[in-house]
C-alpha atoms as a PDB file:
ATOM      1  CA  UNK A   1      51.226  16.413  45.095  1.00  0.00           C
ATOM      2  CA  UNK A   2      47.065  16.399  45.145  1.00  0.00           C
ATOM      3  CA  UNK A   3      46.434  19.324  42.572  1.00  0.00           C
ATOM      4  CA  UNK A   4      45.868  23.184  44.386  1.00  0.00           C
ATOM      5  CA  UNK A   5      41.533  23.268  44.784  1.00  0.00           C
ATOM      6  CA  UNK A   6      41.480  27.199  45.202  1.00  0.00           C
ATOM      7  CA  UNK A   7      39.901  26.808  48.831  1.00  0.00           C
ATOM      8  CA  UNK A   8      36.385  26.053  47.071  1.00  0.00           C
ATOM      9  CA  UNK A   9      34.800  24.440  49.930  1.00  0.00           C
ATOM     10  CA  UNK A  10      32.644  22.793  47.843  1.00  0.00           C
ATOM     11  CA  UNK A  11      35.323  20.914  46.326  1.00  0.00           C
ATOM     12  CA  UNK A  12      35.671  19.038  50.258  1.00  0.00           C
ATOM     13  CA  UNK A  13      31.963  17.756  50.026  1.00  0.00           C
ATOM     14  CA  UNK A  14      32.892  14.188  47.876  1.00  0.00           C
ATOM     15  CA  UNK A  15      29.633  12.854  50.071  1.00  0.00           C
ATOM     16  CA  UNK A  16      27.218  15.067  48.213  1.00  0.00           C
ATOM     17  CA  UNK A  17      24.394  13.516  45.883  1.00  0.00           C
ATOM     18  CA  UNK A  18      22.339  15.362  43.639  1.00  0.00           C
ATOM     19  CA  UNK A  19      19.070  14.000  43.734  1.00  0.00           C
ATOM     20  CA  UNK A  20      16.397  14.482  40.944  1.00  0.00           C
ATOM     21  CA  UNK A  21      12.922  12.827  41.764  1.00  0.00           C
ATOM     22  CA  UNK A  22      11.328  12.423  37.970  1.00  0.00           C
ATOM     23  CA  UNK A  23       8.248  10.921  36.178  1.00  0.00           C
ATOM     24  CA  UNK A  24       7.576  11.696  32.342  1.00  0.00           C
ATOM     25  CA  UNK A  25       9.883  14.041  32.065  1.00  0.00           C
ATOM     26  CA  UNK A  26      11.913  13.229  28.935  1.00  0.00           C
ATOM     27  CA  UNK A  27      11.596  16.986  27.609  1.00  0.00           C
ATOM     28  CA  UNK A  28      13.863  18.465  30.001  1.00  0.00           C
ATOM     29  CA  UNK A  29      16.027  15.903  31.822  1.00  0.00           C
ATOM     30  CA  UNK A  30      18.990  15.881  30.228  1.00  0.00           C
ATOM     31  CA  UNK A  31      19.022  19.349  30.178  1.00  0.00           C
ATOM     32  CA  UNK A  32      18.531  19.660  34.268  1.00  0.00           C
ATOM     33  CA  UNK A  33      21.365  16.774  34.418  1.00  0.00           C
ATOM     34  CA  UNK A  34      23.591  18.769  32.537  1.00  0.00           C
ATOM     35  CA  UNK A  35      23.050  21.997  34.466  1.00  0.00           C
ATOM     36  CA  UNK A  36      23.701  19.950  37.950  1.00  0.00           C
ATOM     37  CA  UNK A  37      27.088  18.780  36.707  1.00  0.00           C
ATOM     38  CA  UNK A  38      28.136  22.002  35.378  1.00  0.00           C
ATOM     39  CA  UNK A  39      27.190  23.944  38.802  1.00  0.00           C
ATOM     40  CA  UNK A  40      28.484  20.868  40.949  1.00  0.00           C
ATOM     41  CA  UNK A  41      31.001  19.151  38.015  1.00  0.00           C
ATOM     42  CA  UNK A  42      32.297  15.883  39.667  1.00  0.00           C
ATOM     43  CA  UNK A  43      29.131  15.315  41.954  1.00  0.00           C
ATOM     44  CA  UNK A  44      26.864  11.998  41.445  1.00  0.00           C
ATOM     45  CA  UNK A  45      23.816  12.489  40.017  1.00  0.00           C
ATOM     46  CA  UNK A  46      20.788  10.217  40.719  1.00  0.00           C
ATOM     47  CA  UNK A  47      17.362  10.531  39.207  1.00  0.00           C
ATOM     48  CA  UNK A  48      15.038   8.407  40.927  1.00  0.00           C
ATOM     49  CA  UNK A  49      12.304   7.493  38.019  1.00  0.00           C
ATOM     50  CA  UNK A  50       8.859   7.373  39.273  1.00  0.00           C
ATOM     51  CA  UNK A  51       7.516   4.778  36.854  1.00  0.00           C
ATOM     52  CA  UNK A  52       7.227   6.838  33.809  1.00  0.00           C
ATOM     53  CA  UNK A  53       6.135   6.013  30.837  1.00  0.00           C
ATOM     54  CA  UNK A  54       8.150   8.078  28.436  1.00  0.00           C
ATOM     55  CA  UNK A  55      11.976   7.890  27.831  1.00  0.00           C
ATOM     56  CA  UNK A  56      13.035   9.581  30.944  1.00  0.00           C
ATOM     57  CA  UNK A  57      15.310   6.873  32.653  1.00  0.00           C
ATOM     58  CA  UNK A  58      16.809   5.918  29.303  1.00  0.00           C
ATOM     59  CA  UNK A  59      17.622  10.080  28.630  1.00  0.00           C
ATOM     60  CA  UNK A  60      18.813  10.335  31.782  1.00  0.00           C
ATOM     61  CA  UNK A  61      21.398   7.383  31.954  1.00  0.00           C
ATOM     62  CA  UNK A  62      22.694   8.885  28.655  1.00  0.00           C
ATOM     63  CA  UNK A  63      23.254  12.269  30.668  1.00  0.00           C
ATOM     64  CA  UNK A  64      25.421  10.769  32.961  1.00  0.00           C
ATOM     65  CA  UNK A  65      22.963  10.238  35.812  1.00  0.00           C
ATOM     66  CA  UNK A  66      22.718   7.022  38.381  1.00  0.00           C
ATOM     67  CA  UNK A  67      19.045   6.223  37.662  1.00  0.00           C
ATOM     68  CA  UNK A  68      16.665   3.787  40.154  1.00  0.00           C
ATOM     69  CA  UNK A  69      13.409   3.804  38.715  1.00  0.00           C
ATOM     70  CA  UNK A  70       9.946   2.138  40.464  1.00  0.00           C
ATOM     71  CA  UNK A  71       8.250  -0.153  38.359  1.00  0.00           C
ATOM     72  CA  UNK A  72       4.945   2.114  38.533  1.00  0.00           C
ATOM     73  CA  UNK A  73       4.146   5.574  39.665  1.00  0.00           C
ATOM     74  CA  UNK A  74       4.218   5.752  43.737  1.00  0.00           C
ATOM     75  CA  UNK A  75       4.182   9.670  44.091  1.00  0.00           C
ATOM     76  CA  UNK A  76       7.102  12.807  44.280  1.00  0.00           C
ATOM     77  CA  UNK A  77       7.212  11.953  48.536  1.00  0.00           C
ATOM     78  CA  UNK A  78       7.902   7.837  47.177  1.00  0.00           C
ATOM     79  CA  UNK A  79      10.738   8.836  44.761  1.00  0.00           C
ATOM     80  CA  UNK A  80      12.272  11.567  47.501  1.00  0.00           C
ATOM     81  CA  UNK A  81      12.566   8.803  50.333  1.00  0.00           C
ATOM     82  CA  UNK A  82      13.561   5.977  47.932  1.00  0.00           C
ATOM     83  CA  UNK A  83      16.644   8.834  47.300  1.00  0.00           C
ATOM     84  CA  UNK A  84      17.179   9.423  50.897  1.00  0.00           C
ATOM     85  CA  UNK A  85      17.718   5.905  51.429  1.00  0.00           C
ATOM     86  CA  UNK A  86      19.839   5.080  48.313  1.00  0.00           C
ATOM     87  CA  UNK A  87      22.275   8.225  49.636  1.00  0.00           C
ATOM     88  CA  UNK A  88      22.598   6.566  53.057  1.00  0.00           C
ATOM     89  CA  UNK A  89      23.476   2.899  52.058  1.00  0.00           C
ATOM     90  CA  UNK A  90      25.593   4.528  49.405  1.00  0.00           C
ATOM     91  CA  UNK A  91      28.005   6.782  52.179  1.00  0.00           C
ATOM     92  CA  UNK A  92      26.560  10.070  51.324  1.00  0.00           C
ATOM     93  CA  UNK A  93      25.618  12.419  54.242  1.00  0.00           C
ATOM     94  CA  UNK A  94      24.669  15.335  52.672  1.00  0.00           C
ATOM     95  CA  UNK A  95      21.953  15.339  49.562  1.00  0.00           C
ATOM     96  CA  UNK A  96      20.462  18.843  47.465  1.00  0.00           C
ATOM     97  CA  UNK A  97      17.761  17.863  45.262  1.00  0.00           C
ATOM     98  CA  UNK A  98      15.571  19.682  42.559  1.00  0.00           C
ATOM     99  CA  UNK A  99      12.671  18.803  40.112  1.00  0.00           C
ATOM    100  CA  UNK A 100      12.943  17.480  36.626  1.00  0.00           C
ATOM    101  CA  UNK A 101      10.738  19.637  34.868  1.00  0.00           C
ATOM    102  CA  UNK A 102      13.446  22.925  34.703  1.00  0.00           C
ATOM    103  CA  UNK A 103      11.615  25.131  37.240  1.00  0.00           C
ATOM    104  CA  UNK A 104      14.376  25.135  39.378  1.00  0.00           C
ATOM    105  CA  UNK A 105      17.958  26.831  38.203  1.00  0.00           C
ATOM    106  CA  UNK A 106      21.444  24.350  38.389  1.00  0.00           C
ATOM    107  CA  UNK A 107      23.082  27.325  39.104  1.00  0.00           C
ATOM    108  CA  UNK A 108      21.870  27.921  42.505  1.00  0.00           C
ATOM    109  CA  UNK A 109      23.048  24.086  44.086  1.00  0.00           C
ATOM    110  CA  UNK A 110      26.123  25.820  45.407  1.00  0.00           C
ATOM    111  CA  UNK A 111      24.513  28.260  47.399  1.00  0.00           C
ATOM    112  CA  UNK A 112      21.976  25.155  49.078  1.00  0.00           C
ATOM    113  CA  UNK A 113      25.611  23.341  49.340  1.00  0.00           C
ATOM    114  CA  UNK A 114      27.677  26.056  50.963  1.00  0.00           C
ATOM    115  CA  UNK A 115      25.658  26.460  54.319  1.00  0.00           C
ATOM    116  CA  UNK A 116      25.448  22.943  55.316  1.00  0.00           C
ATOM    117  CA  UNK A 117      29.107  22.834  54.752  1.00  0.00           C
ATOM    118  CA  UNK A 118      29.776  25.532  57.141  1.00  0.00           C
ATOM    119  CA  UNK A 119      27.550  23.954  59.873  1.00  0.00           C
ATOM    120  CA  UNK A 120      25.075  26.569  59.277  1.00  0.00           C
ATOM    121  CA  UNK A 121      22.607  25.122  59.063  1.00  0.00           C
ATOM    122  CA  UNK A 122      20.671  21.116  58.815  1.00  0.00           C
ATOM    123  CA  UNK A 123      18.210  22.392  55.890  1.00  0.00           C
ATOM    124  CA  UNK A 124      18.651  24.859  53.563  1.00  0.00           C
ATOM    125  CA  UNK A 125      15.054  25.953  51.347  1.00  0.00           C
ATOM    126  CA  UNK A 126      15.482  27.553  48.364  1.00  0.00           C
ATOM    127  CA  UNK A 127      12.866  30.739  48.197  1.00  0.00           C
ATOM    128  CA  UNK A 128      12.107  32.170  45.015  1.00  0.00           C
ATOM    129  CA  UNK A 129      10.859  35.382  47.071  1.00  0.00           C
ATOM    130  CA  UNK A 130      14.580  36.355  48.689  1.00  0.00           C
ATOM    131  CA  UNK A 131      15.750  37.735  45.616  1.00  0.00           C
ATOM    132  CA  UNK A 132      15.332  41.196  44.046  1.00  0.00           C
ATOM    133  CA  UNK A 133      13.019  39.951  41.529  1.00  0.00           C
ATOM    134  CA  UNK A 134       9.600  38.480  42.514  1.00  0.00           C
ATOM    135  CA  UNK A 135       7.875  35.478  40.560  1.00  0.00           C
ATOM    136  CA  UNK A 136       4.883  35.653  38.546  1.00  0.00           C
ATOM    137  CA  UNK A 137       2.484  33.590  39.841  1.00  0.00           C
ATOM    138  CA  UNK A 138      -1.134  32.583  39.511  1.00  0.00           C
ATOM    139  CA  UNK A 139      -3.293  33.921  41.970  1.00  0.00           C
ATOM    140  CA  UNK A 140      -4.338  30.226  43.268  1.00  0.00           C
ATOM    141  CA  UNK A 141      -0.911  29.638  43.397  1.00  0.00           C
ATOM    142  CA  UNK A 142      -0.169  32.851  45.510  1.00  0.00           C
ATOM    143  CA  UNK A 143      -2.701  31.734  47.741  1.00  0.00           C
ATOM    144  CA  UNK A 144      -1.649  28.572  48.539  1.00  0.00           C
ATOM    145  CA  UNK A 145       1.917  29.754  48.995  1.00  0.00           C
ATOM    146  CA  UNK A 146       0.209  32.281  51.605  1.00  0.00           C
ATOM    147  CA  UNK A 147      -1.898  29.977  53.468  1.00  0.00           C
ATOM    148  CA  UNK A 148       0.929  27.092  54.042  1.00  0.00           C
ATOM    149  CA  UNK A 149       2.696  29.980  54.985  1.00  0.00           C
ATOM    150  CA  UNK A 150       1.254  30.811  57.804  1.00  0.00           C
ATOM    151  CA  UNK A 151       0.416  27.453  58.892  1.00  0.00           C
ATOM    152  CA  UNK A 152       4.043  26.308  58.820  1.00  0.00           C
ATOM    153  CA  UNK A 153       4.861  29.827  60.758  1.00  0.00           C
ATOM    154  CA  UNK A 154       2.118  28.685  63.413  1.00  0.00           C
ATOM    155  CA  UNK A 155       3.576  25.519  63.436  1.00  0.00           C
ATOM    156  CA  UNK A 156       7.073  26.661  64.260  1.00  0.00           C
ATOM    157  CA  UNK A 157       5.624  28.766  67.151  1.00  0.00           C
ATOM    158  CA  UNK A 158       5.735  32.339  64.940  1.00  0.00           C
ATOM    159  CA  UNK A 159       9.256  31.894  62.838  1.00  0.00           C
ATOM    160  CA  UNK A 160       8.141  32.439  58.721  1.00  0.00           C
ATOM    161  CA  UNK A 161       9.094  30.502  55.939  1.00  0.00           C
ATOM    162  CA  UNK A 162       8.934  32.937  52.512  1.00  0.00           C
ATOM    163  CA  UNK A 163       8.693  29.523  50.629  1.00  0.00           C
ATOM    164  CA  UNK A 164       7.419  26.808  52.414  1.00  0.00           C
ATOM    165  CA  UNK A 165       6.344  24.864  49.478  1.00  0.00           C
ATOM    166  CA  UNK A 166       9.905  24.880  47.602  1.00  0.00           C
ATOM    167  CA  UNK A 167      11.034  21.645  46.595  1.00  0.00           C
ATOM    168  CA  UNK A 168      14.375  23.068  46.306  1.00  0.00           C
ATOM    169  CA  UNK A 169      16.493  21.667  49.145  1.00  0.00           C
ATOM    170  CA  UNK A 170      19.678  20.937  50.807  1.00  0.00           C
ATOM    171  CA  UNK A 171      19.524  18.040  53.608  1.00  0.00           C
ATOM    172  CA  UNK A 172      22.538  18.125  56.020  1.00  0.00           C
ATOM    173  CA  UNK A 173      23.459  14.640  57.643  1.00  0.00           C
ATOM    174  CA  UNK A 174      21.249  15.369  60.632  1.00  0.00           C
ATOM    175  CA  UNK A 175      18.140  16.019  58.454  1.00  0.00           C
ATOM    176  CA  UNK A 176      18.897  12.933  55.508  1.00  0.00           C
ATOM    177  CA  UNK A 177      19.007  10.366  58.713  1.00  0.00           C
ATOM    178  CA  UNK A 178      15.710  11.620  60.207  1.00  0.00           C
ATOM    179  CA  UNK A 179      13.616  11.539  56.824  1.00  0.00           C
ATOM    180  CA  UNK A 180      15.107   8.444  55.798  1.00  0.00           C
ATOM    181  CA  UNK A 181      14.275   6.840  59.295  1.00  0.00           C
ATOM    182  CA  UNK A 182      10.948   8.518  59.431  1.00  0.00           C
ATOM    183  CA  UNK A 183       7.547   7.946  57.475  1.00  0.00           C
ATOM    184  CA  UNK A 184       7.598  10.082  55.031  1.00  0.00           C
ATOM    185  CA  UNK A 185       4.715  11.635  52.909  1.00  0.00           C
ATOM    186  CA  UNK A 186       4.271   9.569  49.675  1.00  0.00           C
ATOM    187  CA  UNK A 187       2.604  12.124  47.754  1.00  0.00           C
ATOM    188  CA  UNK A 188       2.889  15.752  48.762  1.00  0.00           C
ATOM    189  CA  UNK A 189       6.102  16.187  50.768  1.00  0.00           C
ATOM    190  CA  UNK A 190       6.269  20.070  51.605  1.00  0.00           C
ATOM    191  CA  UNK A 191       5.486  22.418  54.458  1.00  0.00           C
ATOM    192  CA  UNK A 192       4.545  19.770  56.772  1.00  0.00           C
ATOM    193  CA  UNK A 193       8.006  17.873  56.485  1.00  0.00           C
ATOM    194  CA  UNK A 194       9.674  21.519  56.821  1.00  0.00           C
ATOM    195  CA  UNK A 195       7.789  21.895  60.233  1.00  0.00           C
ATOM    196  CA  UNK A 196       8.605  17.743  61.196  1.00  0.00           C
ATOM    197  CA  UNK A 197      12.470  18.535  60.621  1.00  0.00           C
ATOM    198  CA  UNK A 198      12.436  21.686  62.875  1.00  0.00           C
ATOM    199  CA  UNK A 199      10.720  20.027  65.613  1.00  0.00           C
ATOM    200  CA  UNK A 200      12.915  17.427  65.407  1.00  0.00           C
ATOM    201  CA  UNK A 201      15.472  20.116  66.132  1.00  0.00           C
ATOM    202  CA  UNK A 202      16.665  20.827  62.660  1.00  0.00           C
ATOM    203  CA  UNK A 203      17.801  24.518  61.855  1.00  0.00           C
ATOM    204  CA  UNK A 204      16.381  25.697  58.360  1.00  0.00           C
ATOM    205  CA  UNK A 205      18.124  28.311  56.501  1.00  0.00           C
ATOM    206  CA  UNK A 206      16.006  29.802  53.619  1.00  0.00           C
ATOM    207  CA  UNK A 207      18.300  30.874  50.588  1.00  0.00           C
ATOM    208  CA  UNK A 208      17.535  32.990  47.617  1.00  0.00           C
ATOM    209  CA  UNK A 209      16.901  31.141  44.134  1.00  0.00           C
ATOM    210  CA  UNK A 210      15.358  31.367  40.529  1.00  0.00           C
ATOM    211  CA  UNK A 211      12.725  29.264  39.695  1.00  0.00           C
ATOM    212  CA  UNK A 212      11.541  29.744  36.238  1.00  0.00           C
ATOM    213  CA  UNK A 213       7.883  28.837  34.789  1.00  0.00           C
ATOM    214  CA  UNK A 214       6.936  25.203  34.181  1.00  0.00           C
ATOM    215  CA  UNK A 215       7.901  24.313  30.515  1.00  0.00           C
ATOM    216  CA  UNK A 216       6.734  20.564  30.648  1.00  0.00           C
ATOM    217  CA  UNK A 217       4.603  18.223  32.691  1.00  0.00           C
ATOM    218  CA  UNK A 218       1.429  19.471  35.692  1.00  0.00           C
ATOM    219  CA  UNK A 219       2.414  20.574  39.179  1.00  0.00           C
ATOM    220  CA  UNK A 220       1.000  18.390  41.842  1.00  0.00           C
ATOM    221  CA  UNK A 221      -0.442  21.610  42.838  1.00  0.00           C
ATOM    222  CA  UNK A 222      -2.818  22.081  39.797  1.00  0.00           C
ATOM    223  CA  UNK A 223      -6.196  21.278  38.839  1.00  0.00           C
ATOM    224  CA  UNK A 224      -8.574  19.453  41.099  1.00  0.00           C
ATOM    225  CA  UNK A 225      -5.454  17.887  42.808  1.00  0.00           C
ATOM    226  CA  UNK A 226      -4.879  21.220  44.622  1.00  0.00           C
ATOM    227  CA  UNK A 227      -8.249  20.653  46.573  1.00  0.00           C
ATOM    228  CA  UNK A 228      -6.781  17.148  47.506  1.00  0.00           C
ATOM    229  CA  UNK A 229      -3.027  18.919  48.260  1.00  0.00           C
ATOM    230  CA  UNK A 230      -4.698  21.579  50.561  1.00  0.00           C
ATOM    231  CA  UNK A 231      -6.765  19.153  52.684  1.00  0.00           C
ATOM    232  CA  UNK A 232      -4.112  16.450  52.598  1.00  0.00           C
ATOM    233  CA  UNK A 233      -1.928  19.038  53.919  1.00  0.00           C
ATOM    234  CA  UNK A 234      -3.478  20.728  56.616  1.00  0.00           C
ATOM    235  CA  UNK A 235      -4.177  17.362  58.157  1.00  0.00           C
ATOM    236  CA  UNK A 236      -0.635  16.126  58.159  1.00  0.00           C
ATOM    237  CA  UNK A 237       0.396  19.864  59.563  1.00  0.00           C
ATOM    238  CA  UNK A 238      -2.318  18.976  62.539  1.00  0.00           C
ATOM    239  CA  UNK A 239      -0.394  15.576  63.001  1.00  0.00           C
ATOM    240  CA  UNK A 240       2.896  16.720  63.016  1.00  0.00           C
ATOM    241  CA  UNK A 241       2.807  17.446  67.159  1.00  0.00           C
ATOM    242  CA  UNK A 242       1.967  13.639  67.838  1.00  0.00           C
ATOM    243  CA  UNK A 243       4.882  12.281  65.270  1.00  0.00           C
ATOM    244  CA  UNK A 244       7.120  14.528  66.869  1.00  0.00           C
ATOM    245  CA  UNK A 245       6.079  13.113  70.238  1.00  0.00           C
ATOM    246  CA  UNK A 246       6.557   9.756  68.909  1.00  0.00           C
ATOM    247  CA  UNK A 247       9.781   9.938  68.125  1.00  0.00           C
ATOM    248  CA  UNK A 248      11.081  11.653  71.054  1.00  0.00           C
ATOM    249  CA  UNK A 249       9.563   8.929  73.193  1.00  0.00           C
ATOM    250  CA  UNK A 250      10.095   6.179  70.681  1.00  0.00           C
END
């Protein structure tokens, strides 16, 4: 007799893979891997290494994880797809990833697991601005947040994202196939691909998370890469109405 589950419906989603993009990130990996099987315990883990240079891919097969590393750095978008793909050949239709670096909590897969179960939804976004308390953020940061914002609202035709920029995701088997089939941002992947999924007829469910500060490591977002990120950005936003196009007629 197969052993009583409690009616967890996460306990039904065996084709789930935890997906941690990572690149010099030896600090905190093990600890993130950890947290992901204690909030998900049973799930594969895989941390796609981004050609670091540290002991990152070692720490993490230690931790329990799956780990496919690229021989040299090809960007966060690179190591995202190259887990997209991996979850597809591998039977997995449904895939919630986070970052390496401990900004984003283990303890809040579950609720970016639950919708897509339910058919709720093809994309669920973590938003650190849902929950009762707000982040502290740099005012450049704020900004940014504000201006992709609206950009990804105009984009949509008027609907908001809170959190367009969170990396903190659930892909249903609707969304995995299209980004895995699509070309997909090798550097910045982020409001753009948001606005690419929901054209393509994706729903998006925002869901209240913690993200704590950065411990370890730069945000792509920082320094004179932001200028880079912003104009990078806005460009592929611009594009997104002929790749949508595209694939409808393609």
């Amino acid at each position: 007799m197969p052993p009583d589950r409690g009616g967890n419906p996460l306990d039904e989603a065996e084709d789930l893979l935890v997906l941690i993009p990572a690149r010099d990130e030896e600090a905190s990996i093990v600890q993130v891997i950890r947290g992901c099987r204690e909030s998900l315990p049973g799930r594969p883990i895989l941390v796609v290494d981004d050609g670091s240079k540290d002991q990152t891919a070692s720490r993490a097969r230690k931790a329990g994880a799956v780990v496919v590393s690229h021989t040299f750095g090809m960007g966060y978008g690179a190591a995202l797809h190259t887990g997209y793909l991996y979850a597809l050949r591998n039977g997995f239709s449904l895939v919630v990833q986070l970052d390496a670096d401990g900004q984003h909590d283990p303890k809040d897969l579950p609720r970016l697991v639950e919708p897509l179960l339910q058919g709720k939804a093809d994309v669920t976004l973590g938003s650190r601005f849902l929950g009762g308390k707000k982040p502290r953020l740099s005012l450049a940061r704020r900004g940014g947040i504000l201006l992709f914002r609206a950009m990804a609202s105009l984009g949509l035709g008027g609907k908001p994202f809170t959190d367009p920029t969170s990396g903190f995701q659930g892909l249903g088997s609707r969304a995995l196939e299209i980004l895995a089939r699509s070309h997909f941002p090798e550097d910045f992947p982020d409001a753009d691909v948001l606005v690419f999924l929901a054209r393509s007829g994706c729903r998006i469910l925002e869901v209240p998370v913690t993200m704590h500060p950065r411990r370890t490591g730069r945000s792509m977002h920082g320094g004179a890469r932001s200028l880079y990120y912003v104009y990078k950005m806005s460009l592929s936003l611009a594009l997104i109405p002929l790749r949508s196009k595209r694939r409808k007629t393609g």
